[in-house]
C-alpha atoms as a PDB file:
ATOM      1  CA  UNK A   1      42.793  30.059 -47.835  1.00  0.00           C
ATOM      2  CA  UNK A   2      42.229  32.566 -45.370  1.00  0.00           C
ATOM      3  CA  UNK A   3      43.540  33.099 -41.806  1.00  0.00           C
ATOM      4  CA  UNK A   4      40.394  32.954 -39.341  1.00  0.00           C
ATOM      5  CA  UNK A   5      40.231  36.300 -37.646  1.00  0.00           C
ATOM      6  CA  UNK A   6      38.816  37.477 -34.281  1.00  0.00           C
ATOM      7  CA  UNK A   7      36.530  40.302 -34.618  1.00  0.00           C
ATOM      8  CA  UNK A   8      38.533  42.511 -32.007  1.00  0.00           C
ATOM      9  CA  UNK A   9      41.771  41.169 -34.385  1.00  0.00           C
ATOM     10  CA  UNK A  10      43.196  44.280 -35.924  1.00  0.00           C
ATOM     11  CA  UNK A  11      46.125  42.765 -37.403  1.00  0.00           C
ATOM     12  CA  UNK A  12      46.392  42.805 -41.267  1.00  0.00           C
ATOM     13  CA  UNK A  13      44.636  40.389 -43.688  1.00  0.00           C
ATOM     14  CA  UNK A  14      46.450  37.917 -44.862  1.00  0.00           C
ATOM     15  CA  UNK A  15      45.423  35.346 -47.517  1.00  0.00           C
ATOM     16  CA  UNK A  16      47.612  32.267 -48.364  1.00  0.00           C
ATOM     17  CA  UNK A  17      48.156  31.341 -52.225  1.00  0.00           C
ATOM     18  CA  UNK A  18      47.758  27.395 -52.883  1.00  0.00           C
ATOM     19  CA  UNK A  19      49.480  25.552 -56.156  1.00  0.00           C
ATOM     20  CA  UNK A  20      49.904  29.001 -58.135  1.00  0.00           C
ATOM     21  CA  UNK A  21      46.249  29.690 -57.768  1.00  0.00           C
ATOM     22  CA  UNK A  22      46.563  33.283 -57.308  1.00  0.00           C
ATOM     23  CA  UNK A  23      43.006  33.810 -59.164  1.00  0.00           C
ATOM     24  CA  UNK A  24      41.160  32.091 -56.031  1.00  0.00           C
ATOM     25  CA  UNK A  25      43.189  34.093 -53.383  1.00  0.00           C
ATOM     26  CA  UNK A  26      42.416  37.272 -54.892  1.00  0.00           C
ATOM     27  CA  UNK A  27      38.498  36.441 -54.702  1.00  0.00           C
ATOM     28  CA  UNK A  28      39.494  35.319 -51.708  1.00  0.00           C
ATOM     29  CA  UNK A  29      40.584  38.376 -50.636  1.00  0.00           C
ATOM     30  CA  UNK A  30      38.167  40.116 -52.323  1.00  0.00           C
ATOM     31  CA  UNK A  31      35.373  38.407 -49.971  1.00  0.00           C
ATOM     32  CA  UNK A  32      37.646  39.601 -46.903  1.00  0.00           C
ATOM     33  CA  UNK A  33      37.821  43.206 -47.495  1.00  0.00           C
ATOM     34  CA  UNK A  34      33.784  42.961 -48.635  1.00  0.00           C
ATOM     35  CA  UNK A  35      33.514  41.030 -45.009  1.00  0.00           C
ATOM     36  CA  UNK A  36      35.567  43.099 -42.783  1.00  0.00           C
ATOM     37  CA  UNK A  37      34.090  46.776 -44.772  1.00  0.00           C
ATOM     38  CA  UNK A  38      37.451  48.216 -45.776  1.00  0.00           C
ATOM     39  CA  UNK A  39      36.528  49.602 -48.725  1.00  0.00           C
ATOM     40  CA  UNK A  40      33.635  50.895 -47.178  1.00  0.00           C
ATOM     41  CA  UNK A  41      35.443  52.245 -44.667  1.00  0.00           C
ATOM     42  CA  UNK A  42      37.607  54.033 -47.423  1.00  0.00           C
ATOM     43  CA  UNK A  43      34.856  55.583 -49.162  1.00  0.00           C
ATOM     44  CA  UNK A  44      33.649  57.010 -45.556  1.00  0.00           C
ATOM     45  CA  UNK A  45      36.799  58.381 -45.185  1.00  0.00           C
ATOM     46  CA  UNK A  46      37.595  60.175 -47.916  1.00  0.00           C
ATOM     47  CA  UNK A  47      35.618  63.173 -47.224  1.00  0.00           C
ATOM     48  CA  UNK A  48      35.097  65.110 -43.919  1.00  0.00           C
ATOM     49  CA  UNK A  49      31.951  63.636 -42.311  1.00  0.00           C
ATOM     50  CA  UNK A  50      30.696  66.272 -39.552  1.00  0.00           C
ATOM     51  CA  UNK A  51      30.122  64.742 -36.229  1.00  0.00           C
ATOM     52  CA  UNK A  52      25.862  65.523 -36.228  1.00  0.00           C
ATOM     53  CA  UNK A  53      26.167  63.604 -39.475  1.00  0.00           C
ATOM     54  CA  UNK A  54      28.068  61.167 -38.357  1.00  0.00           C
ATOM     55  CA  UNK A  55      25.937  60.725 -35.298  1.00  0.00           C
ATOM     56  CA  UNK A  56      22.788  60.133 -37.378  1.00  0.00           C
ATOM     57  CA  UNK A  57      24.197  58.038 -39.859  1.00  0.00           C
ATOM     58  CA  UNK A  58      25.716  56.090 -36.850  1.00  0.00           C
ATOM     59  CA  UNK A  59      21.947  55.881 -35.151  1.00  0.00           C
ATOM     60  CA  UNK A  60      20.426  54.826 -38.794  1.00  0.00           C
ATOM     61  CA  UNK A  61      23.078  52.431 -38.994  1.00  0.00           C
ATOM     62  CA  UNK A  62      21.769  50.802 -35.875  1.00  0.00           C
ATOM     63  CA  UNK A  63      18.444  51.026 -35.605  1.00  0.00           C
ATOM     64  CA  UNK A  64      18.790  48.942 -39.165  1.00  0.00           C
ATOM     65  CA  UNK A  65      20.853  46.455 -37.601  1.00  0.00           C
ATOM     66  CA  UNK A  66      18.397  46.151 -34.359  1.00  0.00           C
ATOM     67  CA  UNK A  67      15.467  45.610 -37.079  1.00  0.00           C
ATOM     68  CA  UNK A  68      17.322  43.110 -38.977  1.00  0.00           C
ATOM     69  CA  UNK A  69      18.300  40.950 -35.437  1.00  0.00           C
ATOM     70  CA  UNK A  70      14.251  40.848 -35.091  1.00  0.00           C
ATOM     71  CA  UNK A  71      13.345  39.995 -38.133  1.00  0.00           C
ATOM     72  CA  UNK A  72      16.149  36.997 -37.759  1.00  0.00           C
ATOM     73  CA  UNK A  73      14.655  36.387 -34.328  1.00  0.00           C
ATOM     74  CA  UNK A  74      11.448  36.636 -35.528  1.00  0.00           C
ATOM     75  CA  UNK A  75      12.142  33.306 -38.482  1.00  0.00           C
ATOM     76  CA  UNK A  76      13.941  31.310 -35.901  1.00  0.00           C
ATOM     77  CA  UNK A  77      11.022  31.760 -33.670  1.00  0.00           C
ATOM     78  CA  UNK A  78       8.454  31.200 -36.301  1.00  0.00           C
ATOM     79  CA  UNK A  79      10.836  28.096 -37.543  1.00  0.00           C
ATOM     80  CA  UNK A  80       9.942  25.895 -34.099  1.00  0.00           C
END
């Protein structure tokens, strides 16, 4: 089982193991670091990203995100 996090929480993951199961608390873990984009994260990191790179990929990143709030706006609207 895992610890409910805040999303300003920057403390470590930390996944509890239950009657030996350790194969559910590593998918369990697995799912975290998918959810909270470490490995992502990781793979950003690893090489030098210039900042007018960065700053486009950053502005992609969002204007994605900004499109995908409408569409969801857009169903729950179309839901009622």
């Amino acid at each position: 089982m895992a610890t409910r996090r805040r999303d300003n929480d920057l403390g470590p993951i930390e996944i509890s193991v239950y009657d030996n199961n350790v194969n559910r608390a590593m998918s369990t873990l697995k799912r975290e670091i998918g959810r909270e984009g470490v490995l992502r994260e990781l793979k950003n990191r690893r090489y030098y990203e210039k900042p007018s790179v960065a700053k486009r990929r950053k502005s992609r990143e969002a204007e994605r995100r900004r499109r995908k709030d409408a569409r969801r706006a857009q169903r729950q609207k179309s839901r009622f």
